[in-house]
Protein backbone atom coordinates (compact mmCIF):
# COMPACT_ATOMS: atom_id res chain seq x y z
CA UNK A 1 37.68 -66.36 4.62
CA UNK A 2 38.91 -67.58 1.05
CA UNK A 3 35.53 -68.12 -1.09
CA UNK A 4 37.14 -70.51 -3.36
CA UNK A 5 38.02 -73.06 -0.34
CA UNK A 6 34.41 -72.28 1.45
CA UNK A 7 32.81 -73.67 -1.50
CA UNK A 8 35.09 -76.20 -1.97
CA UNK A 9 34.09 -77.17 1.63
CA UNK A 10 30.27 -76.77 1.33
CA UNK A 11 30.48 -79.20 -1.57
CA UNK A 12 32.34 -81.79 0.01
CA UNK A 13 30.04 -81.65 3.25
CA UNK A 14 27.23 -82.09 0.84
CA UNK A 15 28.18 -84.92 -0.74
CA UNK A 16 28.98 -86.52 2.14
CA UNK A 17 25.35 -86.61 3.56
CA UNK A 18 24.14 -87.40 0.42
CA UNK A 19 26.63 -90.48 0.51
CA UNK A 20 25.60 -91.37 4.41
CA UNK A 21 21.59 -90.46 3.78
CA UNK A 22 21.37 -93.30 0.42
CA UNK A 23 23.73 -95.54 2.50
CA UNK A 24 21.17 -95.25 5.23
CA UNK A 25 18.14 -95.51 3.28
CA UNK A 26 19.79 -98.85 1.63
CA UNK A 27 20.74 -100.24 5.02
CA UNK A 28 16.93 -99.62 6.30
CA UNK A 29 15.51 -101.18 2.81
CA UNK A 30 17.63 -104.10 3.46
CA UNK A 31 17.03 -104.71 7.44
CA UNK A 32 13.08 -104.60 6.33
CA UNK A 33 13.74 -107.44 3.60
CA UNK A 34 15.87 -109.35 5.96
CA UNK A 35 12.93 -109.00 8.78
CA UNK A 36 10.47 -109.99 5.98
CA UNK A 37 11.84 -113.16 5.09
CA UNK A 38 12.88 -113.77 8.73
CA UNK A 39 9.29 -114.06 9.55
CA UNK A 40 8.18 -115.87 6.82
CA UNK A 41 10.50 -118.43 7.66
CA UNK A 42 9.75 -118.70 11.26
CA UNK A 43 5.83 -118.75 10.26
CA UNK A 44 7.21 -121.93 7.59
CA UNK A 45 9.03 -123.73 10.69
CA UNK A 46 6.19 -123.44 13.17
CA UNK A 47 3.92 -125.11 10.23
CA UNK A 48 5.77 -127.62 9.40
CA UNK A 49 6.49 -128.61 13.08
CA UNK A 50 3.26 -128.41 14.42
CA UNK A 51 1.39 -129.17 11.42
CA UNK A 52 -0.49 -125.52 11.68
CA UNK A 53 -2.78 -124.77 8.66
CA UNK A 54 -2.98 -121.67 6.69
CA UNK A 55 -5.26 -120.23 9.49
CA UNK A 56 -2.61 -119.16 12.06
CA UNK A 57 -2.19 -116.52 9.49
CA UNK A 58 -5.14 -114.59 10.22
CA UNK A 59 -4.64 -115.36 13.70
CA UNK A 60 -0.83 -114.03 14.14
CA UNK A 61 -2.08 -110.77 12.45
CA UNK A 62 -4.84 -109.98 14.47
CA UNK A 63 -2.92 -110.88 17.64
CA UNK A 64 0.12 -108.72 16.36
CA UNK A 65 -2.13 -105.46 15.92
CA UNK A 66 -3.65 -105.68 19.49
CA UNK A 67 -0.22 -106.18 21.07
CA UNK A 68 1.55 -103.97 18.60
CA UNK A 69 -0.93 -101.50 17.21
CA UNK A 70 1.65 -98.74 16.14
CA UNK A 71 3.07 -101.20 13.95
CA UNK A 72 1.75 -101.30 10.14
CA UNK A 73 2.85 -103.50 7.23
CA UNK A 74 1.71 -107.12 9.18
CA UNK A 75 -1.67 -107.50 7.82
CA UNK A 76 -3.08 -111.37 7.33
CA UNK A 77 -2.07 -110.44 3.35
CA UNK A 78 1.41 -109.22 3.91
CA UNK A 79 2.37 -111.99 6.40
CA UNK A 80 0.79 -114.11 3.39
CA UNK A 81 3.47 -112.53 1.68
CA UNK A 82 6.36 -113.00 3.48
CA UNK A 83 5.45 -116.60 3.85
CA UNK A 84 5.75 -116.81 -0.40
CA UNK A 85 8.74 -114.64 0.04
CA UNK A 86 10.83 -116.85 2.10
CA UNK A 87 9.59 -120.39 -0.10
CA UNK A 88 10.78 -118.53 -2.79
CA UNK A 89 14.73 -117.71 -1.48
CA UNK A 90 14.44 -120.80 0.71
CA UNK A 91 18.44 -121.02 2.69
CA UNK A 92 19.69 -123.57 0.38
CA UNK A 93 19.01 -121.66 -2.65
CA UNK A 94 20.67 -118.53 -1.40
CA UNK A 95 24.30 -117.57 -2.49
CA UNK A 96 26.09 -114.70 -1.24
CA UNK A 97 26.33 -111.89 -3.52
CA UNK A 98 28.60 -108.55 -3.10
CA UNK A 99 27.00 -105.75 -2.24
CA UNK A 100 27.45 -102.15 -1.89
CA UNK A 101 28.39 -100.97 1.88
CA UNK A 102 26.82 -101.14 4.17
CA UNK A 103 24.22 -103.39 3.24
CA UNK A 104 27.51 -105.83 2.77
CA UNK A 105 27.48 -106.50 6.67
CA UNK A 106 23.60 -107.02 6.98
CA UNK A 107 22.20 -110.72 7.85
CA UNK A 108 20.37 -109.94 4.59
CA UNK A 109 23.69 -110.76 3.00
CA UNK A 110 25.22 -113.37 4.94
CA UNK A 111 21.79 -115.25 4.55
CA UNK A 112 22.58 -114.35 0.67
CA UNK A 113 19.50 -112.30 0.15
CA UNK A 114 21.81 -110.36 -1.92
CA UNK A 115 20.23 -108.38 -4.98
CA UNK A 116 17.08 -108.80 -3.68
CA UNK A 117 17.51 -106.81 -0.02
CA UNK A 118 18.55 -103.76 -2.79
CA UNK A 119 14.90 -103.05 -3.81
CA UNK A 120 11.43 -102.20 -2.27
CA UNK A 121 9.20 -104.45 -0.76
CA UNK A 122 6.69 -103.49 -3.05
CA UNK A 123 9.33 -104.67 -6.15
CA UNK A 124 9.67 -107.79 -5.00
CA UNK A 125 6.69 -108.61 -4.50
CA UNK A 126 5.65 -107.78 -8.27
CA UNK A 127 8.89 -109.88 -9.59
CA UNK A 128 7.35 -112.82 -7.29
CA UNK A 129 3.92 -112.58 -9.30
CA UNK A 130 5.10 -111.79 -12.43
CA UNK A 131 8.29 -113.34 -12.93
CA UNK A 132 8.45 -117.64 -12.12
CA UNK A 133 12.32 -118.02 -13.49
CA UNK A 134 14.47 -117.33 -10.30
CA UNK A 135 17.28 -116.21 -12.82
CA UNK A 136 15.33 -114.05 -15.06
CA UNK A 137 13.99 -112.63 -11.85
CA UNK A 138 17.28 -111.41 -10.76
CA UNK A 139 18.03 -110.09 -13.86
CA UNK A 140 15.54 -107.75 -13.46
CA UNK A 141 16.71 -107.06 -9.58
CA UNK A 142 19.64 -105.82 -10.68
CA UNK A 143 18.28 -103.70 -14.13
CA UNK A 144 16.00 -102.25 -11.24
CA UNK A 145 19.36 -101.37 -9.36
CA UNK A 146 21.54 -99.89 -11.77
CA UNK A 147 18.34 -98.26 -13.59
CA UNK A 148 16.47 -96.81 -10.78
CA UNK A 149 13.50 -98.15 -11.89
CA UNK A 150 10.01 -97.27 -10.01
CA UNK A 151 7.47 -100.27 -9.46
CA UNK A 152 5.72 -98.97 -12.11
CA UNK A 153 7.83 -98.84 -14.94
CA UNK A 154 9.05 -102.12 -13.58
CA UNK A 155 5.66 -103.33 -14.46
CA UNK A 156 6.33 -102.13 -17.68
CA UNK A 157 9.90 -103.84 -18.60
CA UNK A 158 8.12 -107.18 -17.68
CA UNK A 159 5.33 -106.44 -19.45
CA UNK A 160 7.28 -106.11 -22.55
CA UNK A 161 9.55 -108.98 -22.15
CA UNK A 162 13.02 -106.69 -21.91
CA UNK A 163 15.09 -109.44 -20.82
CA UNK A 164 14.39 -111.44 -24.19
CA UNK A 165 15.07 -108.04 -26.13
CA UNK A 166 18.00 -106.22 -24.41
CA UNK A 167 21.12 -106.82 -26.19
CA UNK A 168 19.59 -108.90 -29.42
CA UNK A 169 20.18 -106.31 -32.09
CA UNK A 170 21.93 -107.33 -35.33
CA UNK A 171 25.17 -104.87 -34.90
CA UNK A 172 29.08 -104.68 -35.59
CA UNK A 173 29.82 -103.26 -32.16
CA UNK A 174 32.56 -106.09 -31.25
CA UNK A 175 34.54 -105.00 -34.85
CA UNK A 176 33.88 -101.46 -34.43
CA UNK A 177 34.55 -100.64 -30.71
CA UNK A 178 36.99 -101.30 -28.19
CA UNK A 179 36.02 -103.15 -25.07
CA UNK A 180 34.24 -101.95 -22.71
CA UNK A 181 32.62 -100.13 -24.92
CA UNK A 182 31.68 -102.70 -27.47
CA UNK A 183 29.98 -104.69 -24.76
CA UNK A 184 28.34 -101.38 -23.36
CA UNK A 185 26.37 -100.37 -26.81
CA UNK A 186 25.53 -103.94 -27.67
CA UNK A 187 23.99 -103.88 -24.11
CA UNK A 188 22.18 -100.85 -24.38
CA UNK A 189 20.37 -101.16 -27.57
CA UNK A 190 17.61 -103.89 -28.16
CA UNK A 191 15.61 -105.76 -30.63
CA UNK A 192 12.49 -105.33 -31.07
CA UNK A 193 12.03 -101.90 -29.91
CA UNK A 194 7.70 -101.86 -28.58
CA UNK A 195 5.72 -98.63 -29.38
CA UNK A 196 2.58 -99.54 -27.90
CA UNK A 197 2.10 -96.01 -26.64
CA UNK A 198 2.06 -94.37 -29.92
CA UNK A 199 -1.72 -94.67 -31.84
CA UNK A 200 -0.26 -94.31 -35.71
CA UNK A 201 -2.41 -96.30 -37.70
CA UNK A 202 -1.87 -98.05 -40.97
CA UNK A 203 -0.90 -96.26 -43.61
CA UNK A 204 1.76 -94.50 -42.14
CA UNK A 205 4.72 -92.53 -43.39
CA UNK A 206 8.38 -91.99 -42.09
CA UNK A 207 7.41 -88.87 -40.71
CA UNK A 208 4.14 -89.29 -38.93
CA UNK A 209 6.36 -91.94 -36.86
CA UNK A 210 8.89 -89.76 -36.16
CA UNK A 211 6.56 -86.44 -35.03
CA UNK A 212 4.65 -89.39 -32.75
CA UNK A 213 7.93 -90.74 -31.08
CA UNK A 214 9.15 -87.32 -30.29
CA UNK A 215 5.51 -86.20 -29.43
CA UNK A 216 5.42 -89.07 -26.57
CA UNK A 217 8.91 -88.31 -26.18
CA UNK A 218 9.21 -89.58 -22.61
CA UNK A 219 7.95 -92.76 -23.18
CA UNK A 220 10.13 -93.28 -26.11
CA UNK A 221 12.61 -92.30 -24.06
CA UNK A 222 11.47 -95.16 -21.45
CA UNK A 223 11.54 -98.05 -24.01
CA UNK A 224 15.27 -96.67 -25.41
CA UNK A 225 16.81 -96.82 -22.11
CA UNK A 226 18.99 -95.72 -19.34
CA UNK A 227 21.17 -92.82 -20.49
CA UNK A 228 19.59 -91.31 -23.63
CA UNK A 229 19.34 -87.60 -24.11
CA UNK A 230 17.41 -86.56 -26.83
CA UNK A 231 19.23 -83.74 -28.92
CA UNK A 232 16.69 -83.29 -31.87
CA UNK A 233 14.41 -83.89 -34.38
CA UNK A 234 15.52 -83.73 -38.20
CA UNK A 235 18.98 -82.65 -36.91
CA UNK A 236 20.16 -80.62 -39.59
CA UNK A 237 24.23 -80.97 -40.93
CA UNK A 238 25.67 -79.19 -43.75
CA UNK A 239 28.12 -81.66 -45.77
CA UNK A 240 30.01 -80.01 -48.88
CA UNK A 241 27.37 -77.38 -48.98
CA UNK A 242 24.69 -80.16 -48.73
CA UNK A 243 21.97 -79.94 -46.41
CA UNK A 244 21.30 -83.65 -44.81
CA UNK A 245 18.60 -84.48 -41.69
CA UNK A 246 18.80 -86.92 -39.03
CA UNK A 247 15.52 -88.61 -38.16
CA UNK A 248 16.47 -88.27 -34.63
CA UNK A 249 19.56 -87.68 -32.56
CA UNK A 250 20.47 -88.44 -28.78
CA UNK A 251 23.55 -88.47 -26.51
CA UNK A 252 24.03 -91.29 -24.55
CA UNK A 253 25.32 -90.24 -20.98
CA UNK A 254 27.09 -93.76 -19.84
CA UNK A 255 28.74 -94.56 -23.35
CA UNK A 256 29.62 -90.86 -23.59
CA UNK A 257 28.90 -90.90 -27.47
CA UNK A 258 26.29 -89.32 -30.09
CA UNK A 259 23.26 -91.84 -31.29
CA UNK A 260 21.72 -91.04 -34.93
CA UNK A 261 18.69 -93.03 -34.82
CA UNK A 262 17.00 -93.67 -38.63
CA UNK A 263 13.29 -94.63 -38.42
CA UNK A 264 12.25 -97.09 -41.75
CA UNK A 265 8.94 -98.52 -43.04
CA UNK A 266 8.84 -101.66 -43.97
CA UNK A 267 11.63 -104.05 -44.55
CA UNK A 268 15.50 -103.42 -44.43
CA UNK A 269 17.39 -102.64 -46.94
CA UNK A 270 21.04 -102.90 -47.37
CA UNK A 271 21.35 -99.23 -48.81
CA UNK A 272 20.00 -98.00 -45.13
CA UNK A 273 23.40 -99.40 -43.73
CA UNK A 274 25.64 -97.00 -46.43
CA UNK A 275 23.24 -93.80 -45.30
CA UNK A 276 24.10 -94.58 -41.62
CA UNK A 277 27.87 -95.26 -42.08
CA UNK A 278 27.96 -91.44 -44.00
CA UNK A 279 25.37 -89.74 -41.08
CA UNK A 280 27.78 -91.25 -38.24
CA UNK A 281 30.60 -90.27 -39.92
CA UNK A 282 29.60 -86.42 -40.14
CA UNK A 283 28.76 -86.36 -36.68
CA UNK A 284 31.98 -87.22 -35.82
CA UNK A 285 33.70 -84.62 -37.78
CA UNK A 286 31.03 -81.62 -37.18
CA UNK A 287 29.48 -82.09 -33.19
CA UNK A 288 31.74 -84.85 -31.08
CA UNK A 289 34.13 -83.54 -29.04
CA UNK A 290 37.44 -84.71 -28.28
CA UNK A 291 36.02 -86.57 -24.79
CA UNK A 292 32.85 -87.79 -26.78
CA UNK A 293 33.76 -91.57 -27.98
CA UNK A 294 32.62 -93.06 -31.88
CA UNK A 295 29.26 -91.70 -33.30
CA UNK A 296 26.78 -94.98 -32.67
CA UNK A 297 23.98 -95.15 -35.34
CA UNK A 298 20.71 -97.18 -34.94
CA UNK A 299 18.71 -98.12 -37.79
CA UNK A 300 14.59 -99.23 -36.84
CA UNK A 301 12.53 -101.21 -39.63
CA UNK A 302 9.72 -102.88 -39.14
CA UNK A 303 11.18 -106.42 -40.43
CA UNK A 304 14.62 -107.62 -41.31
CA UNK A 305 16.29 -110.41 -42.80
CA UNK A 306 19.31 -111.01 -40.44
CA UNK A 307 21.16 -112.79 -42.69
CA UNK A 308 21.07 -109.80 -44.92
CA UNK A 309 21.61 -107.12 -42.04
CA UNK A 310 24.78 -108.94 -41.37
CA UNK A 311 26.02 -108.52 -44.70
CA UNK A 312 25.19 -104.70 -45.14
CA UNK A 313 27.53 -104.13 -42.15
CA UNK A 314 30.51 -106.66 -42.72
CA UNK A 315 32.62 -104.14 -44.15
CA UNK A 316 30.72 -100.74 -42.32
CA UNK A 317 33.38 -98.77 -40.69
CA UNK A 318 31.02 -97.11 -38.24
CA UNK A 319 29.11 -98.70 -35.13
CA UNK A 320 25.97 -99.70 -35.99
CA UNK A 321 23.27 -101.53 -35.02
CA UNK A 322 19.57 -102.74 -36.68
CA UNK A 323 16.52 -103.32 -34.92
CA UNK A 324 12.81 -104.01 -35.52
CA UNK A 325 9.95 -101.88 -34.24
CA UNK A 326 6.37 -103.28 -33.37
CA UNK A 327 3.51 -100.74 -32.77
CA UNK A 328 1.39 -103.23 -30.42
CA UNK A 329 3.13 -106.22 -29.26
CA UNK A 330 1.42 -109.49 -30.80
CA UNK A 331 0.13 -112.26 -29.27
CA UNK A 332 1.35 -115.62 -29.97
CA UNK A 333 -1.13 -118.04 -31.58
CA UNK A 334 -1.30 -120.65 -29.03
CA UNK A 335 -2.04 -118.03 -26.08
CA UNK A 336 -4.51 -116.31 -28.59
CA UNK A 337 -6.24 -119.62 -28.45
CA UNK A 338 -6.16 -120.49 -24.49
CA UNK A 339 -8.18 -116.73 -24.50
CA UNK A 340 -11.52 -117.14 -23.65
CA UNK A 341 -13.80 -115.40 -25.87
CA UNK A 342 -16.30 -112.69 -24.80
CA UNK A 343 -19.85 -115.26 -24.32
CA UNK A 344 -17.33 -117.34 -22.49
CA UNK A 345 -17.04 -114.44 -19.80
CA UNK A 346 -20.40 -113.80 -20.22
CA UNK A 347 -21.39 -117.01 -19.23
CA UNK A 348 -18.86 -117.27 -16.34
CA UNK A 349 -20.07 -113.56 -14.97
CA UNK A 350 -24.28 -115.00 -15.47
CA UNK A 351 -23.21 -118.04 -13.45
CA UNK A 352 -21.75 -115.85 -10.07
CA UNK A 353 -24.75 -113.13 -10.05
């Protein structure tokens, strides 16, 4: 037997069930989402034709564990839930959407369930509650898609308001790159960047930020994004005999390029774009490879004029983009106000005993 073609063999049979076992496991996720919203919107018809109250609820639970007890995920609060589920994607708000096979040839999809028979149960239900804008809520249906996101870090995109942040960042990409690629790194970076998880407190210098990011290093690498690798901390380069060190540096699996990240107190300055444009421009020469595309440098400061940002990188040759950081994530004044303050609770929690 020739080796060489044996393990040739044993890895296509291998990726094959891996192929057939998430094409299964998508197919299942799907048929559940379909049946969810199926009996919502029988449990809709049957109220609005026979003028049944909220009570049958209860009632079709109960009755549903004695005659089906092996059953589980039809408790009075789940069918609640696929009640809300269907009024939310009600039939003539539904549009077909192309899907991967072969969830393509589900009901889910001819119903137009779509993006939303792709993830959990448990996923939708959070984008339900948290999210009321049908297409922001999509949005982040399909960043839970091509991310892989679990429920929890979900939680945590909404949280920080990612779809008002992804793609903001004051950058050159569209003068610097090609397409796709231009449209890929505009996509990938954001503005403001949220470091709620780090504990810094002020004064702070350059440094102390930098050990804490790379410290909580997998969170940072949460709020950066799909596809960043982190290579090192003051990345050292010899230039001319010079020694020069990059804050941080990552490689970026899907744009297949180097990122030099500079970290910046205070307010931007247009020098910071010149220091970029010479730290990309070594990293092309001395670590990308022939495969790896343009050297993409982000600059973080905690404020920038972006009048001014847009100037310092006119006539940049390198990609680069600027972004602001925020250590905790402000609240705007007018929610500050609708808080209740602590006697307020107080009262409220003296009033139920």
């Amino acid at each position: 037997m020739d080796f060489t073609f044996y393990t040739s063999l044993l890895e296509d049979v291998k990726s094959r069930i891996r192929i057939a076992q998430t094409k299964a496991t998508l197919a299942a996720n799907a048929e559940m989402i379909f049946l969810y919203w199926d009996i919502g919107q029988l449990i809709f018809q049957r109220q609005q034709e026979q003028g049944w109250s909220a009570a049958v609820i209860p009632k079709l639970s109960k009755d549903l564990k004695n005659e089906l007890p092996e059953l589980k995920g039809f408790s009075e609060r789940n069918l609640g839930r696929m009640l809300a589920f269907y009024r939310e994607y009600p039939p003539e708000n539904l549009t077909l959407t192309n899907l991967p096979q072969p969830v393509a040839n589900l009901k889910a999809n001819r119903i137009g369930l779509g993006i939303v028979a792709q993830i959990p149960w448990g996923h939708n239900l959070l984008l339900i509650e948290k999210v009321k804008e049908k297409s922001t809520r999509l949005w982040y249906a399909q960043q839970t898609i091509h991310n892989g996101w679990s429920r929890d870090v979900l939680s945590l995109m909404i949280k920080s308001n990612l779809h008002l942040r992804q793609g903001d960042t004051t950058n050159n990409f569209a003068e610097q790159l090609p397409k796709p690629q231009s449209d890929l790194a505009r996509q990938s970076l954001k503005d403001p960047y949220i470091f709620d998880f780090l504990t810094l407190t002020q004064p702070f210098t350059e440094r102390e930020l930098e050990v804490e990011l790379t410290r909580h290093i997998e969170k940072f690498l949460l709020e950066l994004g799909t596809g960043f690798a982190f290579v090192g901390r003051q990345y050292h380069l010899v230039v001319s005999n010079h020694d020069y060190y990059l804050d941080l540096l990552f490689y970026h699996l899907q744009m297949r390029c180097f990122v030099v990240i500079e970290l910046k107190k205070g307010e931007f300055k247009p020098e910071y774009a010149g220091k970029m444009n010479f730290y990309c421009s070594a990293v092309d020469d001395l670590l990308r490879y022939t495969t790896d595309g343009p050297t993409i440098g982000l600059i973080l400061c905690q404020t920038k004029d972006k009048v001014m940002a847009e100037y310092a990188l006119r006539d940049v040759q390198k990609p680069i983009g600027i972004s602001e950081f925020e250590l905790t994530r402000a609240l705007p004044d007018n929610l500050k106000s609708s808080l209740p303050a602590i006697e307020d609770i107080e009262n409220e929690l003296t009033l139920n005993i």
